[in-house]
Structure formats: structure tokens, C-alpha cells
N, C-alpha and C. Protein backbone atom coordinates (compact mmCIF):
# COMPACT_ATOMS: atom_id res chain seq x y z
N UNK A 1 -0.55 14.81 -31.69
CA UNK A 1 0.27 13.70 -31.29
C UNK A 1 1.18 14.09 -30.12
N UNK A 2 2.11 15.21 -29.93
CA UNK A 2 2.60 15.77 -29.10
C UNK A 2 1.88 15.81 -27.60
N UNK A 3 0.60 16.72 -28.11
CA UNK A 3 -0.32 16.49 -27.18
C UNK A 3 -1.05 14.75 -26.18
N UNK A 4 -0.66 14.45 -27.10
CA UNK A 4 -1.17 12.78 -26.36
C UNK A 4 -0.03 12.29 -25.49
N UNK A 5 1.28 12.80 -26.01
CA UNK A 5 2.70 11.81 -25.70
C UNK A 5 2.87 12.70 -24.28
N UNK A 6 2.35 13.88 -24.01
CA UNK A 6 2.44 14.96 -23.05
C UNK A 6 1.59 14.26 -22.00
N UNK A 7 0.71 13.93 -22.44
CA UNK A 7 -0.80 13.84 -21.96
C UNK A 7 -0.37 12.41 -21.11
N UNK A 8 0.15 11.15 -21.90
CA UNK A 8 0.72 10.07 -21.30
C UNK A 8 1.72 9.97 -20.43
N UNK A 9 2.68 10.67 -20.58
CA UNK A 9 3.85 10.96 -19.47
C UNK A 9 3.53 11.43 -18.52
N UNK A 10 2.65 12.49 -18.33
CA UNK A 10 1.87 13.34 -17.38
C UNK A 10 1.01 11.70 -16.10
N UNK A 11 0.66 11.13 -17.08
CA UNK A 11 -0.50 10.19 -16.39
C UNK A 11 0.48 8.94 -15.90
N UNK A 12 1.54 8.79 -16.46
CA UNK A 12 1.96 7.58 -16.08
C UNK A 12 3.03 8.14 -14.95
N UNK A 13 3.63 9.12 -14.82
CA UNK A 13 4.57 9.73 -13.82
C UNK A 13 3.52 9.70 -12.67
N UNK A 14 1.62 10.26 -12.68
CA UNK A 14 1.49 10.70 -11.80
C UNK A 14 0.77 9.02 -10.78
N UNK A 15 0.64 8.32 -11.84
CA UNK A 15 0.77 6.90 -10.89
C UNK A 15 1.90 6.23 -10.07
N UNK A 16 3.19 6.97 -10.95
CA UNK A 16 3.88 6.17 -10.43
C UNK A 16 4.49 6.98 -8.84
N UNK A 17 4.24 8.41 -8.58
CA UNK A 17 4.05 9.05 -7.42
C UNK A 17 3.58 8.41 -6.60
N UNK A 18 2.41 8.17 -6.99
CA UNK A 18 1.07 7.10 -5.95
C UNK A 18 1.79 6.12 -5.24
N UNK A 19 2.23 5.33 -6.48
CA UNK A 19 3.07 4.43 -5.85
C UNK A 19 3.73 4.24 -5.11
N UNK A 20 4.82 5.25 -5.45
CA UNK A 20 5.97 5.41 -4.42
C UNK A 20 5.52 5.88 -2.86
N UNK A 21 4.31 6.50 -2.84
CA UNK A 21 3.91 7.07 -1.64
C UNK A 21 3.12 5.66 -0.76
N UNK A 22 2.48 4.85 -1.54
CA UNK A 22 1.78 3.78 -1.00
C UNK A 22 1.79 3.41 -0.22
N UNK A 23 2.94 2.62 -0.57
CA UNK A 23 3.89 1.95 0.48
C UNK A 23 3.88 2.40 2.24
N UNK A 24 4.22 3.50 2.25
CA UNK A 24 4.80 4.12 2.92
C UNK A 24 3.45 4.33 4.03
N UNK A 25 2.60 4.84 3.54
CA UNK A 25 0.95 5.12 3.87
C UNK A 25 0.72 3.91 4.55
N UNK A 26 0.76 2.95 3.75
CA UNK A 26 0.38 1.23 4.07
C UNK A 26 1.43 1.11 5.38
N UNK A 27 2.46 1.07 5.55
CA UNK A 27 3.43 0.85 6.62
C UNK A 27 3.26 1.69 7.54
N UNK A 28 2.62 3.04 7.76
CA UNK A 28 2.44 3.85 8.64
C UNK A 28 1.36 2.88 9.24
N UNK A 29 0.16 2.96 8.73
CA UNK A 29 -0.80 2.55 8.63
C UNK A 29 -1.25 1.06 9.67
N UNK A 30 -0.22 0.47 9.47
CA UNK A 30 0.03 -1.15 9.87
C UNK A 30 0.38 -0.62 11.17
N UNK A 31 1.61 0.19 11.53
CA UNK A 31 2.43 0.46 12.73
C UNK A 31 1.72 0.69 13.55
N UNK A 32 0.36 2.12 13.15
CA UNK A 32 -0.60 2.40 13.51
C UNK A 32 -1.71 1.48 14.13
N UNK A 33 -2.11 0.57 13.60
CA UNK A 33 -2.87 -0.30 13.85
C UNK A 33 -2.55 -1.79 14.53
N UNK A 34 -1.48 -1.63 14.55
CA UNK A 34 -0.29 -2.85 15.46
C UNK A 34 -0.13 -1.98 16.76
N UNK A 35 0.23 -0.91 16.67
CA UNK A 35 0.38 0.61 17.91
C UNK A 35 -1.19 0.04 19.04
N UNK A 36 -2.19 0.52 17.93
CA UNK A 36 -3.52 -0.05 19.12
C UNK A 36 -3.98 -0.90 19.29
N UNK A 37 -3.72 -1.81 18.29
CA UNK A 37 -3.88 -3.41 19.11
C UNK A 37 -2.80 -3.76 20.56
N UNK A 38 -1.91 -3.08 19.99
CA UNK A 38 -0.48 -3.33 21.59
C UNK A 38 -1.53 -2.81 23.03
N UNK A 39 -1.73 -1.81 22.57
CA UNK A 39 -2.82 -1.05 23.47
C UNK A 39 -4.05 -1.70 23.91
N UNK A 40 -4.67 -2.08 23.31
CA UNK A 40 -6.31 -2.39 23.33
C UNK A 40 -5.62 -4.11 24.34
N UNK A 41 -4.75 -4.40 23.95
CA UNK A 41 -4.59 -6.10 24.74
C UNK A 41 -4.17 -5.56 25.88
N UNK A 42 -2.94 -4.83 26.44
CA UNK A 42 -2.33 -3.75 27.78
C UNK A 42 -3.57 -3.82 28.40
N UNK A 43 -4.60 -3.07 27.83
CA UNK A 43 -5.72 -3.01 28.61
C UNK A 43 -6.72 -4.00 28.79
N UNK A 44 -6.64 -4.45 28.29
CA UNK A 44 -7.95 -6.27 28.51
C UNK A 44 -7.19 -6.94 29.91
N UNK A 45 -5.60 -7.04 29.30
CA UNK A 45 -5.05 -7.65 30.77
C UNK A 45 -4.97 -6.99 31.80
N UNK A 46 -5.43 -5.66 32.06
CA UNK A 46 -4.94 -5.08 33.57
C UNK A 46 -6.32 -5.15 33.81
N UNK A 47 -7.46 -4.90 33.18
CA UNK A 47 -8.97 -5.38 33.69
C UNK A 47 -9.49 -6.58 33.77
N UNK A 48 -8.86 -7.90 33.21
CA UNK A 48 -8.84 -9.08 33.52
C UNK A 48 -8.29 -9.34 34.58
N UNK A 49 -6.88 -8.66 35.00
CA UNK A 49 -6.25 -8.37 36.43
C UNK A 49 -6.84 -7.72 37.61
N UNK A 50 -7.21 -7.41 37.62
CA UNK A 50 -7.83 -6.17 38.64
C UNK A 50 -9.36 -6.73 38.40
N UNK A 51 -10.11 -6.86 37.90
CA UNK A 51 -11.57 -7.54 38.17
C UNK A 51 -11.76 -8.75 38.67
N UNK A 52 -12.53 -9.03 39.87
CA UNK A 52 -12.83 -10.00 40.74
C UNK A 52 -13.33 -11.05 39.75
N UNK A 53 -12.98 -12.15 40.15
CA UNK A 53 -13.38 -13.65 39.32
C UNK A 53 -14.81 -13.99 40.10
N UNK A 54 -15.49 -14.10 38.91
CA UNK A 54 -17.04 -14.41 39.35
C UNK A 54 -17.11 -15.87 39.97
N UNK A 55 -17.25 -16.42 41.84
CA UNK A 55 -17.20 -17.87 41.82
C UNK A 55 -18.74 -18.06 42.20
N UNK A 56 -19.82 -17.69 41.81
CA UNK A 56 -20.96 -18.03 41.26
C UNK A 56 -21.06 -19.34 40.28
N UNK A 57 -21.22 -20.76 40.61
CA UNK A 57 -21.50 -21.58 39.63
C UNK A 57 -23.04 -21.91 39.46
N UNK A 58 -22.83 -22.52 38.70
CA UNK A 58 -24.52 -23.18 38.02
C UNK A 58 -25.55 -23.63 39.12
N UNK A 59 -24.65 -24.01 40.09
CA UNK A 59 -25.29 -25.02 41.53
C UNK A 59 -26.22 -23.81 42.39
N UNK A 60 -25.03 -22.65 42.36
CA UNK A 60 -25.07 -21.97 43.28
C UNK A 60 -26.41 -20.73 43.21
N UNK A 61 -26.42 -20.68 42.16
CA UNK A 61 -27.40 -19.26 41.30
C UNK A 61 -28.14 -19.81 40.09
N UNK A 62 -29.03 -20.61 40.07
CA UNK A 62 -29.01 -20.99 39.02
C UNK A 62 -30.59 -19.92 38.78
N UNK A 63 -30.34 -20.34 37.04
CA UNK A 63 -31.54 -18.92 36.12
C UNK A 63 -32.75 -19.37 36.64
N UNK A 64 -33.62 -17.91 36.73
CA UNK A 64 -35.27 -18.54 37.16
C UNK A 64 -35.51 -17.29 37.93
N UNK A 65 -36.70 -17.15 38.27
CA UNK A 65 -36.95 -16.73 39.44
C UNK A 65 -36.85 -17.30 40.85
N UNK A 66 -36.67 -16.89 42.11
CA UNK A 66 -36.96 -17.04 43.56
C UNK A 66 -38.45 -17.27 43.69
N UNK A 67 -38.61 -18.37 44.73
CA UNK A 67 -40.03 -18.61 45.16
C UNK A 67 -40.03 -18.24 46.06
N UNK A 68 -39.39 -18.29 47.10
CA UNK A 68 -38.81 -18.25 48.72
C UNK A 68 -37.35 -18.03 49.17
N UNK A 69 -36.93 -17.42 50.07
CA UNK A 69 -35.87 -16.96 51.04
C UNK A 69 -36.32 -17.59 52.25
N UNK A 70 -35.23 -17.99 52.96
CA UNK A 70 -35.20 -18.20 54.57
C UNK A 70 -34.33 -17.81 55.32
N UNK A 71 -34.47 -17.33 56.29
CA UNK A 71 -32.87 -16.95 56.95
C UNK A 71 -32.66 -17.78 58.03
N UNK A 72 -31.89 -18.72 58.54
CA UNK A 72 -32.26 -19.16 59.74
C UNK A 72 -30.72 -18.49 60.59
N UNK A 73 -31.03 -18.44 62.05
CA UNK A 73 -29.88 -17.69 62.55
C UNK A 73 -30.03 -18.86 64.54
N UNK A 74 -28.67 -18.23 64.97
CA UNK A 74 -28.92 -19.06 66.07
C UNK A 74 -28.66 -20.20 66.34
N UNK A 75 -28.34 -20.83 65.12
CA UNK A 75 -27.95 -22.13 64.96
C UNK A 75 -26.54 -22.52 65.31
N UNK A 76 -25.93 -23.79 64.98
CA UNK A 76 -24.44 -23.81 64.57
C UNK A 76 -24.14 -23.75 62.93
N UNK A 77 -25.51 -23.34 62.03
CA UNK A 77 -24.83 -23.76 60.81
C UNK A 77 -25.64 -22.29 60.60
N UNK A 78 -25.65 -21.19 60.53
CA UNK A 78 -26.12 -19.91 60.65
C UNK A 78 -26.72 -20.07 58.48
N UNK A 79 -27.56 -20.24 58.20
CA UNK A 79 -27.59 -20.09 56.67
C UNK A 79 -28.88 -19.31 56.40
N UNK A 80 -28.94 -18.77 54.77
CA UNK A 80 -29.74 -17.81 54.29
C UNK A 80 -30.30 -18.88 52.93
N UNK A 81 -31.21 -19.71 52.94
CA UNK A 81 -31.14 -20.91 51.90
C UNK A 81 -32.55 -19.98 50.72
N UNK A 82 -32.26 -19.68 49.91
CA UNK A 82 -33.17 -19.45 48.41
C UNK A 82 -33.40 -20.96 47.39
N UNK A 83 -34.96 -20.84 47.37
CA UNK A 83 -35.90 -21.98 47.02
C UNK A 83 -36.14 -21.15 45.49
N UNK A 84 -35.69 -21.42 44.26
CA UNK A 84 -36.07 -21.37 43.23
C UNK A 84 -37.21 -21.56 42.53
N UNK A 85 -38.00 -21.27 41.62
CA UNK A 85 -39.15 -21.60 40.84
C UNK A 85 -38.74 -22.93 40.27
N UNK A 86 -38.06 -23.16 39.97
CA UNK A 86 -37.70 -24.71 38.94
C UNK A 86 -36.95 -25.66 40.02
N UNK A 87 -37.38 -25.19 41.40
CA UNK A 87 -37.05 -26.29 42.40
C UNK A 87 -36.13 -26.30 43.09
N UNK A 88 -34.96 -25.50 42.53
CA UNK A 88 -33.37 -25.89 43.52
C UNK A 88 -33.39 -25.00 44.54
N UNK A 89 -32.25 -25.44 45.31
CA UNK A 89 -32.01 -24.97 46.50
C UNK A 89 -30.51 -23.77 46.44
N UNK A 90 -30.19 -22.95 46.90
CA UNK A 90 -29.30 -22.24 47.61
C UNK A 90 -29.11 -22.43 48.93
N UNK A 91 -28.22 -22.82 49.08
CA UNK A 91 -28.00 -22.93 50.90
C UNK A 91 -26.41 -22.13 50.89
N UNK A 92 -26.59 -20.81 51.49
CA UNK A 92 -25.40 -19.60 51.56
C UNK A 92 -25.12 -19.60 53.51
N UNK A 93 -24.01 -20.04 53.78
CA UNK A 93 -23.49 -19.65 54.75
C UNK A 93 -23.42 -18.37 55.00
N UNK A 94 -23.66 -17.68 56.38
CA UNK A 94 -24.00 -16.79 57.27
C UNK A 94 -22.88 -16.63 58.36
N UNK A 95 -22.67 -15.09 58.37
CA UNK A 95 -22.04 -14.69 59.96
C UNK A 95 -22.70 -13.47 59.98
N UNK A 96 -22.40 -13.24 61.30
CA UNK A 96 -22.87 -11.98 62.10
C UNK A 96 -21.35 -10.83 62.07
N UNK A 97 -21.16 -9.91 61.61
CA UNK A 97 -19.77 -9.03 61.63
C UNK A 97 -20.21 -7.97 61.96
N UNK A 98 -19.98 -7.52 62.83
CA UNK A 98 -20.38 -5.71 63.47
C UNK A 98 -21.49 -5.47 63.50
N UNK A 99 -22.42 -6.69 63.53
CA UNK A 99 -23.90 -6.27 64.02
C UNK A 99 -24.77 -6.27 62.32
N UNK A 100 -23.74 -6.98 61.82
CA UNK A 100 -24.21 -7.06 59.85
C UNK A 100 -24.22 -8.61 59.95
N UNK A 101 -25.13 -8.85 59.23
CA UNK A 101 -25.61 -10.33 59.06
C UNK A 101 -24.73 -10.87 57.32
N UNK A 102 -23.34 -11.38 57.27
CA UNK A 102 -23.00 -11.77 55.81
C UNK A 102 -23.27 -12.73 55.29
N UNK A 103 -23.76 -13.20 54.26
CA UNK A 103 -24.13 -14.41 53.45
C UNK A 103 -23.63 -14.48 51.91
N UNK A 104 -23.20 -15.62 51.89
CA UNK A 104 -22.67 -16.01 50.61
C UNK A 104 -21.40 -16.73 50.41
């Protein structure tokens, strides 16, 4: 009987350790994980900042393959126009810069 009442005090003290430590674990824990979320967003916004905004729309690029390219030059409207498989057109304005032909 001694032995059991030993045996129970032993077991119920060593939960209630646990306990007391829990907490504490759990709140580190949170700080910790609030700590790199602070972090992980810091960084989404300075690479959302600093990365060029894609102005590629639907009109402009649309999915498929290319059937044809043209370049025409010489003109007053200097353009580089791409003929799609599913029909559409690209028509990309053109200059001449240091002897480099730019389009887009």
C-alpha cells in the first residue's frame, strides 16, 4: 500500500512538471513561429518590390505556338508583328538603339 501511495505521488508530481513546463514550450514556440512568419512576409514584400511587373496581357502573348514572325523596318511605324497558330496577331513596336533593333 505504501508502495502504491509512493508510486502515485511520484506520477502525479511528474505530470504536473509537464505542465508547468508546457506552457512555456508552447509560448516559446508561438514567438518562434510568429518570429518567421514576421520574416517570411519582410521578404515576399521586398521581392514583390524589387521584381519587375509582368505588362504582358492576354492580347499581347497569347498561349499557342508561333506560325510566323515578320519584321518590317524602314517604315514610319517600324514593327516586329508574330502570327500565332490559333490566329492572333502581335504587332510589337520597334526602334533602332546603337545599331540594336528593340521590340516590344
Amino acid at each position: 500500500m505504501a508502495v502504491t501511495a509512493v508510486m502515485t505521488a511520484a506520477l502525479i508530481s511528474a505530470c504536473q512538471k509537464r505542465a508547468d513546463t508546457q506552457p512555456s514550450t508552447d509560448l516559446s514556440r508561438d514567438a518562434q513561429i510568429s518570429a518567421l512568419q514576421n520574416r517570411v512576409d519582410q521578404l515576399e514584400r521586398r521581392v514583390s518590390k524589387e521584381m519587375p511587373g509582368s505588362d504582358d496581357s492576354g492580347e499581347r502573348v497569347p498561349p499557342g505556338p508561333i506560325k510566323s514572325i515578320t519584321f518590317r523596318s524602314g517604315t514610319a511605324d517600324d514593327r516586329l508583328r508574330i502570327y500565332w497558330e490559333n490566329g492572333k496577331v502581335s504587332s510589337l513596336p520597334c526602334t533602332l538603339e546603337q545599331g540594336t533593333w528593340a521590340c516590344g
